[in-house]
PDB file of N, CA and C in Angstrom:
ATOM      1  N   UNK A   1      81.848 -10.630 -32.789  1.00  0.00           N
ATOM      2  CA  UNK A   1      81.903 -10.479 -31.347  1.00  0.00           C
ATOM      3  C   UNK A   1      81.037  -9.291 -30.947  1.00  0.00           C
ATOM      4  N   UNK A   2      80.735  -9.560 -29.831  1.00  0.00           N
ATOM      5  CA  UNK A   2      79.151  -8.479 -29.177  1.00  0.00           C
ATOM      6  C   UNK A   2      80.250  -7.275 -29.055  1.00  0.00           C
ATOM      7  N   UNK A   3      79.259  -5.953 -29.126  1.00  0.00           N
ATOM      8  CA  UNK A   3      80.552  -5.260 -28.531  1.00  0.00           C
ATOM      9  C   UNK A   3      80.181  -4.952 -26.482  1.00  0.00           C
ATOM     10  N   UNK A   4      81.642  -4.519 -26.058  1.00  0.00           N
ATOM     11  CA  UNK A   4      81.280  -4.249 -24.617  1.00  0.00           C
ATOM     12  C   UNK A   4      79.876  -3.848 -24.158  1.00  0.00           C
ATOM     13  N   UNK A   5      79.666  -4.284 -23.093  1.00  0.00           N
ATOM     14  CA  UNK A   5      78.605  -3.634 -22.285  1.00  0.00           C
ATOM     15  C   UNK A   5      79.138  -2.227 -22.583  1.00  0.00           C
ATOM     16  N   UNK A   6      77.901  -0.955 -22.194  1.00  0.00           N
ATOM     17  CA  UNK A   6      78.062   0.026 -22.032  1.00  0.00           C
ATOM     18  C   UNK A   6      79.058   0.724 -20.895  1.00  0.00           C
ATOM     19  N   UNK A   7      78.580   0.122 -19.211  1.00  0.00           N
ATOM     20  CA  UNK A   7      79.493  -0.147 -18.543  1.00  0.00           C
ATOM     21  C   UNK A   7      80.943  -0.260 -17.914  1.00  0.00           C
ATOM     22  N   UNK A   8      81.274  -1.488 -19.036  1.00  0.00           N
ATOM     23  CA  UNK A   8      82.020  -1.935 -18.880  1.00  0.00           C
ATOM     24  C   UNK A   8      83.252  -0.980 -20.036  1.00  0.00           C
ATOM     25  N   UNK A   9      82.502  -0.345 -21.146  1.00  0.00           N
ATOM     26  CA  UNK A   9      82.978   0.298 -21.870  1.00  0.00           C
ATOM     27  C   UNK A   9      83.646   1.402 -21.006  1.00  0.00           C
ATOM     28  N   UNK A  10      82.769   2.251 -20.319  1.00  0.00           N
ATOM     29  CA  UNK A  10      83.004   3.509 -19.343  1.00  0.00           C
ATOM     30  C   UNK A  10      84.297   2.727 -18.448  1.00  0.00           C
ATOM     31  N   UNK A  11      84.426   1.815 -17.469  1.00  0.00           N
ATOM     32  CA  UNK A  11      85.351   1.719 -16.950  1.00  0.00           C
ATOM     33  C   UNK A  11      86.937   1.180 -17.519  1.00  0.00           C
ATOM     34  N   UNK A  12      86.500   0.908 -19.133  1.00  0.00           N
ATOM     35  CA  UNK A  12      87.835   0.672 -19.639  1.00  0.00           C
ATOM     36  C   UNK A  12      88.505   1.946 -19.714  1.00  0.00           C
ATOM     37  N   UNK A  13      87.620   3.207 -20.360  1.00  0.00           N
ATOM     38  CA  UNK A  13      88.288   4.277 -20.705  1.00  0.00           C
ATOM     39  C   UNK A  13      88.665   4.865 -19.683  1.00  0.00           C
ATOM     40  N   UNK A  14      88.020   4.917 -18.421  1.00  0.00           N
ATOM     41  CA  UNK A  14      88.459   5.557 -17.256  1.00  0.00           C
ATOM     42  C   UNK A  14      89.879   5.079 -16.754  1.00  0.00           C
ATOM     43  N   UNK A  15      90.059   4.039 -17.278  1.00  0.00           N
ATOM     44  CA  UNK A  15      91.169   2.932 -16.947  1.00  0.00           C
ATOM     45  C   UNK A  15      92.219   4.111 -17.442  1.00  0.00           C
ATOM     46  N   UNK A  16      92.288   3.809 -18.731  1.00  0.00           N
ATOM     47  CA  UNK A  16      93.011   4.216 -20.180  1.00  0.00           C
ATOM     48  C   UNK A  16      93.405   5.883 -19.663  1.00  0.00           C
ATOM     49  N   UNK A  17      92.618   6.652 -19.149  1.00  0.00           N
ATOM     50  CA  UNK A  17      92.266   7.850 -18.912  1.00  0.00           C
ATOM     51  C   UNK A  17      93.288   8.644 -17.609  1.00  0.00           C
ATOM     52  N   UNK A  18      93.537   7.751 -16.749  1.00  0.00           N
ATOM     53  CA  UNK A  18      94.145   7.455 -15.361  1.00  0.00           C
ATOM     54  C   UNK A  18      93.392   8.079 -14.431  1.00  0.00           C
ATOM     55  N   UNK A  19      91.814   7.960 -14.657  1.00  0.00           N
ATOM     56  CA  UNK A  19      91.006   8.441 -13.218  1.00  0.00           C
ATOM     57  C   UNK A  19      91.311   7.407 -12.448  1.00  0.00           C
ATOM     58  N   UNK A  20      91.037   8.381 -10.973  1.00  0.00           N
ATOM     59  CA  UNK A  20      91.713   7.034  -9.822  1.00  0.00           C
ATOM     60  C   UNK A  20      91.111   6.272  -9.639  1.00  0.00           C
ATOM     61  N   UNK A  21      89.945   6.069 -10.037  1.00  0.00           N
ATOM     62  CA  UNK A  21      88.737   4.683  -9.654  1.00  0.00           C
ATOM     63  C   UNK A  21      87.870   4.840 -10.419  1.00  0.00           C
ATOM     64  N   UNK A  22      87.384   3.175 -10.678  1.00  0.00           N
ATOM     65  CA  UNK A  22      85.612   3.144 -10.778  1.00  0.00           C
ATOM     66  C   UNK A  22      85.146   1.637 -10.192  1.00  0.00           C
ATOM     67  N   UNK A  23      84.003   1.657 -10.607  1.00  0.00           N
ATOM     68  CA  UNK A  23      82.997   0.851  -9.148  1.00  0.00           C
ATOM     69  C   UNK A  23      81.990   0.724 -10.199  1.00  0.00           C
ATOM     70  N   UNK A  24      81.532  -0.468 -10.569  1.00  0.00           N
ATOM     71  CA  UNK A  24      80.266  -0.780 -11.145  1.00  0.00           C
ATOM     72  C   UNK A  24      79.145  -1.667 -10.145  1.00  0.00           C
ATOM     73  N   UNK A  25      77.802  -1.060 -10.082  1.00  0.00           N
ATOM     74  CA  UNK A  25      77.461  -1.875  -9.147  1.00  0.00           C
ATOM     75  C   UNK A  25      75.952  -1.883  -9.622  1.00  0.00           C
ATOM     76  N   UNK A  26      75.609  -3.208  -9.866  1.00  0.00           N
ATOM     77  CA  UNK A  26      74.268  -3.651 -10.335  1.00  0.00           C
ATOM     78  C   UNK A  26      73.561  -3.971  -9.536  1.00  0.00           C
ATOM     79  N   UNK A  27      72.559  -3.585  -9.288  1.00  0.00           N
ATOM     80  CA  UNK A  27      71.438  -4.079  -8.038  1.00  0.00           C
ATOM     81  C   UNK A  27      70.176  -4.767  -8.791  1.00  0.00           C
ATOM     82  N   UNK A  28      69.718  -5.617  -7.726  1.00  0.00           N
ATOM     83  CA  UNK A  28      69.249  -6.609  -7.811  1.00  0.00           C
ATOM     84  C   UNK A  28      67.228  -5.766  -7.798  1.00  0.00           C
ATOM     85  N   UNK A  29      67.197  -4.939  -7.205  1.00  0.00           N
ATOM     86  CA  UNK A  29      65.801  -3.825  -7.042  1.00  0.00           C
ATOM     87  C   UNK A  29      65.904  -2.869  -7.343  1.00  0.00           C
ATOM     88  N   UNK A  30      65.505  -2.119  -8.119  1.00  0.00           N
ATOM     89  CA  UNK A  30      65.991  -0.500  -8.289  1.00  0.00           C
ATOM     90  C   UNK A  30      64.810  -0.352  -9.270  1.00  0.00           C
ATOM     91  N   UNK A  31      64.730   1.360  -9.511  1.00  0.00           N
ATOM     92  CA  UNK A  31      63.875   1.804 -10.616  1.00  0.00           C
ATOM     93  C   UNK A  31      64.836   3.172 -11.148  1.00  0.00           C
ATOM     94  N   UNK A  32      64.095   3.686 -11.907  1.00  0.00           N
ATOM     95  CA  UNK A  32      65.086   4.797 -12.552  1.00  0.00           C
ATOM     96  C   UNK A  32      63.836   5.813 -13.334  1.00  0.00           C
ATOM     97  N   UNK A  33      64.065   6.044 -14.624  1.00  0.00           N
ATOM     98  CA  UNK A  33      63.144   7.526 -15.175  1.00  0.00           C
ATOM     99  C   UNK A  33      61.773   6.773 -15.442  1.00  0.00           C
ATOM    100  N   UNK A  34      61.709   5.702 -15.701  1.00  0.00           N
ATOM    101  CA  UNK A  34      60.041   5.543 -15.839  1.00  0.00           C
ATOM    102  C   UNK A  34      59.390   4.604 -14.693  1.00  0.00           C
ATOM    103  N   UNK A  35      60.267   5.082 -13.157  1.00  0.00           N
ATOM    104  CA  UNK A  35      59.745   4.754 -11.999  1.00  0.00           C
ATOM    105  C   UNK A  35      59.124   2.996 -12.298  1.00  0.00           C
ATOM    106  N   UNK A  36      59.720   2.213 -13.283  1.00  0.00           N
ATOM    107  CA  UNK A  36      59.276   1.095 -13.079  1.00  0.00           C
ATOM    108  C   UNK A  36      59.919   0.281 -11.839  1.00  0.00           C
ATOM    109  N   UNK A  37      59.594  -0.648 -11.298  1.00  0.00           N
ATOM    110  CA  UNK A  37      60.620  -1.232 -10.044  1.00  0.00           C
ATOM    111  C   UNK A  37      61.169  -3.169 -11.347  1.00  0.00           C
ATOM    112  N   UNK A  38      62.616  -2.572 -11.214  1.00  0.00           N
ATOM    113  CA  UNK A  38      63.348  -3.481 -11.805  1.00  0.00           C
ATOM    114  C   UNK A  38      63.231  -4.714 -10.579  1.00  0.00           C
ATOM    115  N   UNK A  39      63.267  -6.073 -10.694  1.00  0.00           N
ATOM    116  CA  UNK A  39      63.414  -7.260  -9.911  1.00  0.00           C
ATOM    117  C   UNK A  39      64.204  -8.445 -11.083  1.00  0.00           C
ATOM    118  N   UNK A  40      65.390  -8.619 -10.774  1.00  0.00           N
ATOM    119  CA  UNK A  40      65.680  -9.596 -12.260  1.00  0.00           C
ATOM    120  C   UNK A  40      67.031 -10.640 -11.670  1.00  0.00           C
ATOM    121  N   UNK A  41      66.882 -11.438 -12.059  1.00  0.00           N
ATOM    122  CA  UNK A  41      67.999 -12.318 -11.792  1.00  0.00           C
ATOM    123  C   UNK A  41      69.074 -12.338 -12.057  1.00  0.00           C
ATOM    124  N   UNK A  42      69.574 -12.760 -11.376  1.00  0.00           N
ATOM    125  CA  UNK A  42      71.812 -11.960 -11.295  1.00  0.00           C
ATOM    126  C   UNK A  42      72.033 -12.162 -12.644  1.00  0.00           C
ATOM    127  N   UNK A  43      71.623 -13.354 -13.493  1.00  0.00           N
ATOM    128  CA  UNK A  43      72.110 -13.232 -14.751  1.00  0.00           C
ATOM    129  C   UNK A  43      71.534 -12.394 -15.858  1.00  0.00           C
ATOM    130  N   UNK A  44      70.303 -12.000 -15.589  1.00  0.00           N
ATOM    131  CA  UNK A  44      69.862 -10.924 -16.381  1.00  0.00           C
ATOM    132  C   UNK A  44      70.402  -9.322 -16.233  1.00  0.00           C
ATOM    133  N   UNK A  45      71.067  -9.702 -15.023  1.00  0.00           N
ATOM    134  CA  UNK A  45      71.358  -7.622 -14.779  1.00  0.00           C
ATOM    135  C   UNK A  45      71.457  -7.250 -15.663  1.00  0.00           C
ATOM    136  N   UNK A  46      73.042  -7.463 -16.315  1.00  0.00           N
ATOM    137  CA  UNK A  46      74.179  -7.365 -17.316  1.00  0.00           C
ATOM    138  C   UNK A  46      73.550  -6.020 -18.238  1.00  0.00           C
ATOM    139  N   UNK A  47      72.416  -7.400 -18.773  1.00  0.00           N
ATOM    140  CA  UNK A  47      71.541  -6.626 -19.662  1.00  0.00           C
ATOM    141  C   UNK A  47      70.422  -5.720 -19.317  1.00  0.00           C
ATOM    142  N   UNK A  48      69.477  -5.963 -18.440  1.00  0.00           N
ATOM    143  CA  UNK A  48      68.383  -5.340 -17.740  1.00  0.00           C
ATOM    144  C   UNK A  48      68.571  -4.222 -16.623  1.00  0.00           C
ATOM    145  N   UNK A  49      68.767  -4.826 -15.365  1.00  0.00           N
ATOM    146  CA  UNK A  49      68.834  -4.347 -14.234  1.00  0.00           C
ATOM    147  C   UNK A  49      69.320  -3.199 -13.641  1.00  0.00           C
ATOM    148  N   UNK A  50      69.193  -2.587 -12.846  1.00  0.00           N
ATOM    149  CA  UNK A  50      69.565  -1.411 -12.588  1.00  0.00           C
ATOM    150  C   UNK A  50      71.356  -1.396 -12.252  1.00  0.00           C
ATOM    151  N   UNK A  51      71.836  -0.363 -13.078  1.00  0.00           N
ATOM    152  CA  UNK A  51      73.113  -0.229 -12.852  1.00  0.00           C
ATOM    153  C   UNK A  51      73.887   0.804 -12.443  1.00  0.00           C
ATOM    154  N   UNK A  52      74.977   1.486 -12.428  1.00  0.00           N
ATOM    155  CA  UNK A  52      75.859   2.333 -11.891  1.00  0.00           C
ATOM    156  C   UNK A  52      76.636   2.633 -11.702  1.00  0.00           C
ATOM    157  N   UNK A  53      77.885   3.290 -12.587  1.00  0.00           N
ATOM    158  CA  UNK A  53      79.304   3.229 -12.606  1.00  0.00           C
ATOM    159  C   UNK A  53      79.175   4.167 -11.611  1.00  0.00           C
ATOM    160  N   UNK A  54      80.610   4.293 -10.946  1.00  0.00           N
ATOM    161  CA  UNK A  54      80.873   5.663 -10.339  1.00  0.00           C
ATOM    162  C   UNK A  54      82.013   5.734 -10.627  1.00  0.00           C
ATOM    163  N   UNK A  55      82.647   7.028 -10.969  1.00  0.00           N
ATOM    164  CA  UNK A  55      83.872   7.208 -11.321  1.00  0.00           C
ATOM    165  C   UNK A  55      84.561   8.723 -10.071  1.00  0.00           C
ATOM    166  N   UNK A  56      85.903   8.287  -9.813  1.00  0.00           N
ATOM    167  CA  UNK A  56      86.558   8.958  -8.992  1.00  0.00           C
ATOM    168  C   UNK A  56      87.822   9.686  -9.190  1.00  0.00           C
ATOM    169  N   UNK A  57      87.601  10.807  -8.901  1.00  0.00           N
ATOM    170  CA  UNK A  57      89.153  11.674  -9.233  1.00  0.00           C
ATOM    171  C   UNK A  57      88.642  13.143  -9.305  1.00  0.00           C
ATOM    172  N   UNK A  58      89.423  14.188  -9.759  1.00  0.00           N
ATOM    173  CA  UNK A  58      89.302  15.756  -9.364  1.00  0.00           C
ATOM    174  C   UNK A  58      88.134  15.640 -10.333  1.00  0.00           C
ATOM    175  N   UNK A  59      87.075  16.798  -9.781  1.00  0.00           N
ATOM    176  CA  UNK A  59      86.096  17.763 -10.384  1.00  0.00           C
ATOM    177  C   UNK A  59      86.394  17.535 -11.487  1.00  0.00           C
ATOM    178  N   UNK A  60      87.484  18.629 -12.140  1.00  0.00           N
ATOM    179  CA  UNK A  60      87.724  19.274 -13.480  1.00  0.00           C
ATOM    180  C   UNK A  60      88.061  17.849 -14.527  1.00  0.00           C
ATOM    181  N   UNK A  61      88.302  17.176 -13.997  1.00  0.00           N
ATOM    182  CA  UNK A  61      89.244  15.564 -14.963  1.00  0.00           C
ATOM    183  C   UNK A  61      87.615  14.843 -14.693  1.00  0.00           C
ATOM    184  N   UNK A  62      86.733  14.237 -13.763  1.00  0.00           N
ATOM    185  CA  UNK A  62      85.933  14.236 -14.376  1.00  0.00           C
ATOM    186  C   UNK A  62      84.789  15.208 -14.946  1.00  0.00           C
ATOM    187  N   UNK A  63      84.505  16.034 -15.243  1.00  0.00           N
ATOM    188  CA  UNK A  63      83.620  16.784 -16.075  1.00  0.00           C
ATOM    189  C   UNK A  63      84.308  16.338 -17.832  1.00  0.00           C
ATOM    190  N   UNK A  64      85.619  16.823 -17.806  1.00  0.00           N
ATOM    191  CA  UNK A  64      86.089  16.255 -19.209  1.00  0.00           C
ATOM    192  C   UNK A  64      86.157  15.088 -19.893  1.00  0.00           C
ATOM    193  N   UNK A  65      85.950  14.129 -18.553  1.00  0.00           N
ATOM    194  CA  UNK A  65      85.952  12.908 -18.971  1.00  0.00           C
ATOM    195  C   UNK A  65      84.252  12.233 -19.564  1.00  0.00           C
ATOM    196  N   UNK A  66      83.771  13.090 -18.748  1.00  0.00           N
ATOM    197  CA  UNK A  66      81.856  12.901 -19.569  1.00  0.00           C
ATOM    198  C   UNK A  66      82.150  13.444 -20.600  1.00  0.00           C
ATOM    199  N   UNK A  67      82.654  14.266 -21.004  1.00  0.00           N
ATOM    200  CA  UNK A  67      82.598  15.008 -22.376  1.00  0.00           C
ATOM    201  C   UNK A  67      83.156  14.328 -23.500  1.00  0.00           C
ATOM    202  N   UNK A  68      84.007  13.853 -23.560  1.00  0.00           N
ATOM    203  CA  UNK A  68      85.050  12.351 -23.759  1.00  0.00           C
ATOM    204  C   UNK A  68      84.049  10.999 -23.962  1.00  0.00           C
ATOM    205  N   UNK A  69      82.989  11.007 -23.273  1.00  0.00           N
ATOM    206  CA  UNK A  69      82.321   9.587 -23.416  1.00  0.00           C
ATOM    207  C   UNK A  69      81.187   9.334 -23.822  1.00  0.00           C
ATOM    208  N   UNK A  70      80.683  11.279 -24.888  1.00  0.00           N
ATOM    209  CA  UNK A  70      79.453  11.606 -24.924  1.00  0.00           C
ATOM    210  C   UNK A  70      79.003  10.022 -25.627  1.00  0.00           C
ATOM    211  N   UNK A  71      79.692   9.478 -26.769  1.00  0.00           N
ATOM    212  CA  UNK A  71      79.265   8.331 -27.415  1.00  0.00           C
ATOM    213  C   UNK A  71      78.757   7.595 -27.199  1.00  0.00           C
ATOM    214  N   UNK A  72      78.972   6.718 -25.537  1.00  0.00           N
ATOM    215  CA  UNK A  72      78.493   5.917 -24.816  1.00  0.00           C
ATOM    216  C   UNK A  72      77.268   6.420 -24.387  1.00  0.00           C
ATOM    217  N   UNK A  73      77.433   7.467 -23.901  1.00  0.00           N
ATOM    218  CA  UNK A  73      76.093   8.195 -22.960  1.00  0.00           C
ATOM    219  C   UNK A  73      74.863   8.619 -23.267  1.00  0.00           C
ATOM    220  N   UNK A  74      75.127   8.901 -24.947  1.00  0.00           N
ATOM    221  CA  UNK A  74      73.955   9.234 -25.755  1.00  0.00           C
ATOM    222  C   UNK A  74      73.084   8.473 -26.177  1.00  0.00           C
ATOM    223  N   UNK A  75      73.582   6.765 -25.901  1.00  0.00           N
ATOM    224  CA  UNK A  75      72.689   5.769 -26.189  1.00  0.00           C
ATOM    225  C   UNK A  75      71.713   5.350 -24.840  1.00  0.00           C
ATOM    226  N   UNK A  76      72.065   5.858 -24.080  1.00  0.00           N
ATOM    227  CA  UNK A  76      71.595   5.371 -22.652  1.00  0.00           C
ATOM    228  C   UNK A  76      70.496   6.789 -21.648  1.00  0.00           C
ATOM    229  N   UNK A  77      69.980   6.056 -20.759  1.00  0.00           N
ATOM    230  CA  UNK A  77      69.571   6.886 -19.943  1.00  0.00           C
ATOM    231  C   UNK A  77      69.827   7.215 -18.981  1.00  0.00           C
ATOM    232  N   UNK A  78      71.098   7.591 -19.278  1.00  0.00           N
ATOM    233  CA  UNK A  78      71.872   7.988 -17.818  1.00  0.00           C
ATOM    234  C   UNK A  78      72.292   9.447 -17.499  1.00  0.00           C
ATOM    235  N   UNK A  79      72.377   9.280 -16.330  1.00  0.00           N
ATOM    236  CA  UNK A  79      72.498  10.669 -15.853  1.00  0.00           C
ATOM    237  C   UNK A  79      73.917  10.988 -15.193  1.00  0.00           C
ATOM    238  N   UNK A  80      74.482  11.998 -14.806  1.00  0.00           N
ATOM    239  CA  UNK A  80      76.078  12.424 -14.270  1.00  0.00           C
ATOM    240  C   UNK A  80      75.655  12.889 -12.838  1.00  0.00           C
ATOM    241  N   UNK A  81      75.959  12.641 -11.745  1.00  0.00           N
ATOM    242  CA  UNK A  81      75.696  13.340 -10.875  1.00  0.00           C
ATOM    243  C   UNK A  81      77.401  13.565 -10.067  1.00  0.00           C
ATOM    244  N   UNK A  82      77.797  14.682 -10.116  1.00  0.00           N
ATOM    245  CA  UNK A  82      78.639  14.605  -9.469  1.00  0.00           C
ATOM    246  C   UNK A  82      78.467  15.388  -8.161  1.00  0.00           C
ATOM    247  N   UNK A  83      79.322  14.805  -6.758  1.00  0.00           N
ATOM    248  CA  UNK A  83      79.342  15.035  -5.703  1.00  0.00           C
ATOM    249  C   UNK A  83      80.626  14.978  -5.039  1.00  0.00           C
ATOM    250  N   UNK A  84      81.251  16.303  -4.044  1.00  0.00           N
ATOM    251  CA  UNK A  84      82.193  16.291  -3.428  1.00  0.00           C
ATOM    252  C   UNK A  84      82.219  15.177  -2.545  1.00  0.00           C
ATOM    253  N   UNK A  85      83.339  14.600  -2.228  1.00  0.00           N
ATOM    254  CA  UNK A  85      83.316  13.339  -1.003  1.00  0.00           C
ATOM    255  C   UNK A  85      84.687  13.941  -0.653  1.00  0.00           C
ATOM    256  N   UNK A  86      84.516  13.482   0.856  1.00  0.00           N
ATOM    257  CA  UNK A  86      85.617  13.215   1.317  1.00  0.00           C
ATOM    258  C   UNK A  86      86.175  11.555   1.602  1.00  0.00           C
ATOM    259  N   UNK A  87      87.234  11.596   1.486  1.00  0.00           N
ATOM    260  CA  UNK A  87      88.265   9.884   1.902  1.00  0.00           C
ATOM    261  C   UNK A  87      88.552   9.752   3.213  1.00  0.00           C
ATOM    262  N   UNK A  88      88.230   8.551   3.506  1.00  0.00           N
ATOM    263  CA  UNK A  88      88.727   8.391   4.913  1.00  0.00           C
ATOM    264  C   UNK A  88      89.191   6.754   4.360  1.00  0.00           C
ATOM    265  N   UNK A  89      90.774   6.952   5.181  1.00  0.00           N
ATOM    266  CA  UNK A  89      91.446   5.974   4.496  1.00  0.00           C
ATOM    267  C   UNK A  89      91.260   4.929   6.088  1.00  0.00           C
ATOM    268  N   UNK A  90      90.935   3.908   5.847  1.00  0.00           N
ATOM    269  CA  UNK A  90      91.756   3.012   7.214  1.00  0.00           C
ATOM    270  C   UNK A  90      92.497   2.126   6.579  1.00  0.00           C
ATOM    271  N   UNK A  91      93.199   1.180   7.835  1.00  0.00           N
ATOM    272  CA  UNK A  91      94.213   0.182   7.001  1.00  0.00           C
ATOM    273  C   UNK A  91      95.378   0.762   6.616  1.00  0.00           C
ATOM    274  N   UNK A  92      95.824   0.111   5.614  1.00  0.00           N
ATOM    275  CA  UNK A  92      97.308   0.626   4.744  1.00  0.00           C
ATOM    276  C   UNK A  92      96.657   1.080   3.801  1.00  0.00           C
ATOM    277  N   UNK A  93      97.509   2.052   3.099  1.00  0.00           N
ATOM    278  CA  UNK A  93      97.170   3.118   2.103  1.00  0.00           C
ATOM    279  C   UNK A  93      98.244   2.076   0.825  1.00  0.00           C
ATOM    280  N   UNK A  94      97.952   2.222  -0.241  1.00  0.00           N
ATOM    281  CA  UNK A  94      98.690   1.940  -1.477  1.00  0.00           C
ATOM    282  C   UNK A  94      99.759   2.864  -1.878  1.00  0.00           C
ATOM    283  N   UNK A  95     100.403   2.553  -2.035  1.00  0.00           N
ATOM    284  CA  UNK A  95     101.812   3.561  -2.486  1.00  0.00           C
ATOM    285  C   UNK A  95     101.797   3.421  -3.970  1.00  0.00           C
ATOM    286  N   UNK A  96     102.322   4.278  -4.832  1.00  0.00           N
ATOM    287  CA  UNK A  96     103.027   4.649  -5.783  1.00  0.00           C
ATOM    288  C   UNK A  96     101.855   4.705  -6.934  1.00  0.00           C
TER     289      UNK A  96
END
């Protein structure tokens, strides 16, 4: 059996981990460090295409949690960018 996407790897552990979110989101145009412009078909993303976890929860829990996933990260060309956000909830909020 293949092993996980890279990806998909990051959002299991985040799972496992109890950060409050993640968000994978593959785009269909994008470029990245060797400024090539990616164009690829939904079924090629997976493998090709430009991608993007984002992971959510305090500062300090994620910084440790990159540190935690150097394994994944060292095969790839990815980068950490972290940024304060604020939440703005509408709707109903989730309890418990």
């Amino acid at each position: 059996m293949a092993p996980p996407a890279r990806h998909a790897e990051l959002v299991h552990r985040a799972n496992h981990e109890g950060l409050a979110g993640a968000s994978v989101f593959h785009g269909f145009t994008g470029f990245g460090a060797e400024r090539r412009i990616h164009r690829e078909r939904p079924a090629h993303l997976a493998a090709k295409g430009p991608c993007a976890v984002v992971l959510v929860d305090e500062e300090d829990r994620l910084r440790c949690f990159l540190l935690r996933v150097q394994d994944v990260l060292e095969h790839t060309k990815a980068v950490a960018v972290l940024e304060r956000v604020r939440i703005h909830w509408t709707g109903a909020r989730a309890v418990g």
